[in-house]
Protein backbone atom coordinates (compact mmCIF):
# COMPACT_ATOMS: atom_id res chain seq x y z
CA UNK A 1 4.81 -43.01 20.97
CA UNK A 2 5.29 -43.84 17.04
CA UNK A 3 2.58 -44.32 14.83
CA UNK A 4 2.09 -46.91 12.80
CA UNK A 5 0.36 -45.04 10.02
CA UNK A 6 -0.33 -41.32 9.37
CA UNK A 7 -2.21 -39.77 7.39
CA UNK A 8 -2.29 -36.20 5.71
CA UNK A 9 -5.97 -35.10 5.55
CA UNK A 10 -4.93 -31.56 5.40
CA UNK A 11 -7.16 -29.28 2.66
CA UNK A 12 -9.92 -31.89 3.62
CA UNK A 13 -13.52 -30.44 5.08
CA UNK A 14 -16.17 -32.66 7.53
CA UNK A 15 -16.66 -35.75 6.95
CA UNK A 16 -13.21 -36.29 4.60
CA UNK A 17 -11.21 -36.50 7.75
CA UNK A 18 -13.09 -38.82 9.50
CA UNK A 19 -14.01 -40.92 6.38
CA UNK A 20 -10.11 -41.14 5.95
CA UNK A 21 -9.28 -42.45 9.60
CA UNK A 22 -12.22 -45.18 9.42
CA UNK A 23 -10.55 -46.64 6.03
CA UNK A 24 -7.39 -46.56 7.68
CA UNK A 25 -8.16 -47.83 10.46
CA UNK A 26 -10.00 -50.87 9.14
CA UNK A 27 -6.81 -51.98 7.48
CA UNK A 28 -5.21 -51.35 10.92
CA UNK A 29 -4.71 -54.26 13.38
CA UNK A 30 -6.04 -53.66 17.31
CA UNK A 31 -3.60 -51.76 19.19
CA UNK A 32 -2.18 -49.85 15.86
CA UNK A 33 -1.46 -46.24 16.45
CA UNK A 34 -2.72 -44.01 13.52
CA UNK A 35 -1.29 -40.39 13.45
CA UNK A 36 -3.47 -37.65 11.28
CA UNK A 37 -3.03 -34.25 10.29
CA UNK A 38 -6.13 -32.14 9.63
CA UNK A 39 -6.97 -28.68 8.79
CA UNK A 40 -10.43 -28.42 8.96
CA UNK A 41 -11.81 -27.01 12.24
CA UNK A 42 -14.36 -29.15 12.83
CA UNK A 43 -11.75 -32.19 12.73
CA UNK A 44 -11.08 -31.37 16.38
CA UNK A 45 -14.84 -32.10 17.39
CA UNK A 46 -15.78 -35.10 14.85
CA UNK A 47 -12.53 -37.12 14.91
CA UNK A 48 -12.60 -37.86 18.80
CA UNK A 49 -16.12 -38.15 18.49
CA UNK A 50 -16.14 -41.06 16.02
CA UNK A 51 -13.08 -42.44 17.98
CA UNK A 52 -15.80 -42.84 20.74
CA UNK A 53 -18.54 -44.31 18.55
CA UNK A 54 -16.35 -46.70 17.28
CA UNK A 55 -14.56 -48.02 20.05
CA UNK A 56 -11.20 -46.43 19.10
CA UNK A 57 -8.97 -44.66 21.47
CA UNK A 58 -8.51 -40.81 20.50
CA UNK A 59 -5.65 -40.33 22.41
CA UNK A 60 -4.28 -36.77 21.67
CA UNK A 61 -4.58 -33.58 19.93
CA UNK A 62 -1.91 -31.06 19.68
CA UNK A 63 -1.22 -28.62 17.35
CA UNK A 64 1.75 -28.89 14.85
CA UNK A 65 2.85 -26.23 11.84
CA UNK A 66 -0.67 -25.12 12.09
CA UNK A 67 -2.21 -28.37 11.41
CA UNK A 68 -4.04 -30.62 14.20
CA UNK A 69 -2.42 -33.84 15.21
CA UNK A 70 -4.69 -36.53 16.43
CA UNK A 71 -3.20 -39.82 17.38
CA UNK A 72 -5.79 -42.36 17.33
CA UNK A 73 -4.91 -46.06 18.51
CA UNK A 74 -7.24 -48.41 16.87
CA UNK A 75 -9.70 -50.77 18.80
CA UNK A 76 -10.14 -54.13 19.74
CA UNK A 77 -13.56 -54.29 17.56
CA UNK A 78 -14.22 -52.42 14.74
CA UNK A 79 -17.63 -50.58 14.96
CA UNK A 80 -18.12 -48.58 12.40
């Protein structure tokens, strides 16, 4: 799967991450695969749980170089 975008919101503590998806993804077009790297714990809990909220698709997390990877694919109808 490649992303269309990524984003590096490593160094960046709750909300930052998730504040940086939702602009992202607004620019995004439905369907659009955004790939983010995060550092901040609580990433891992708030990131698929906005992806919910706002009808996005959280569609992995893995760990890579000691940074979480989420891969997001952006939704049909923006909620947020």
């Amino acid at each position: 799967m490649t992303p269309d975008r990524e984003v590096d919101a490593r160094g960046l503590i709750c909300p930052l991450p998730v504040l940086r998806a939702r602009k992202i993804l607004m620019d995004m077009k439905p369907g659009q695969i955004l790939r983010l790297l995060a550092d901040d714990a609580m990433a891992a809990i708030d990131l698929p749980h906005f992806c919910i909220e706002a009808g996005h698709e959280h569609l992995a997390l893995h760990m890579e170089d000691g940074a979480q990877v989420h891969l997001i694919r952006r939704g049909e109808a923006l909620k947020s």
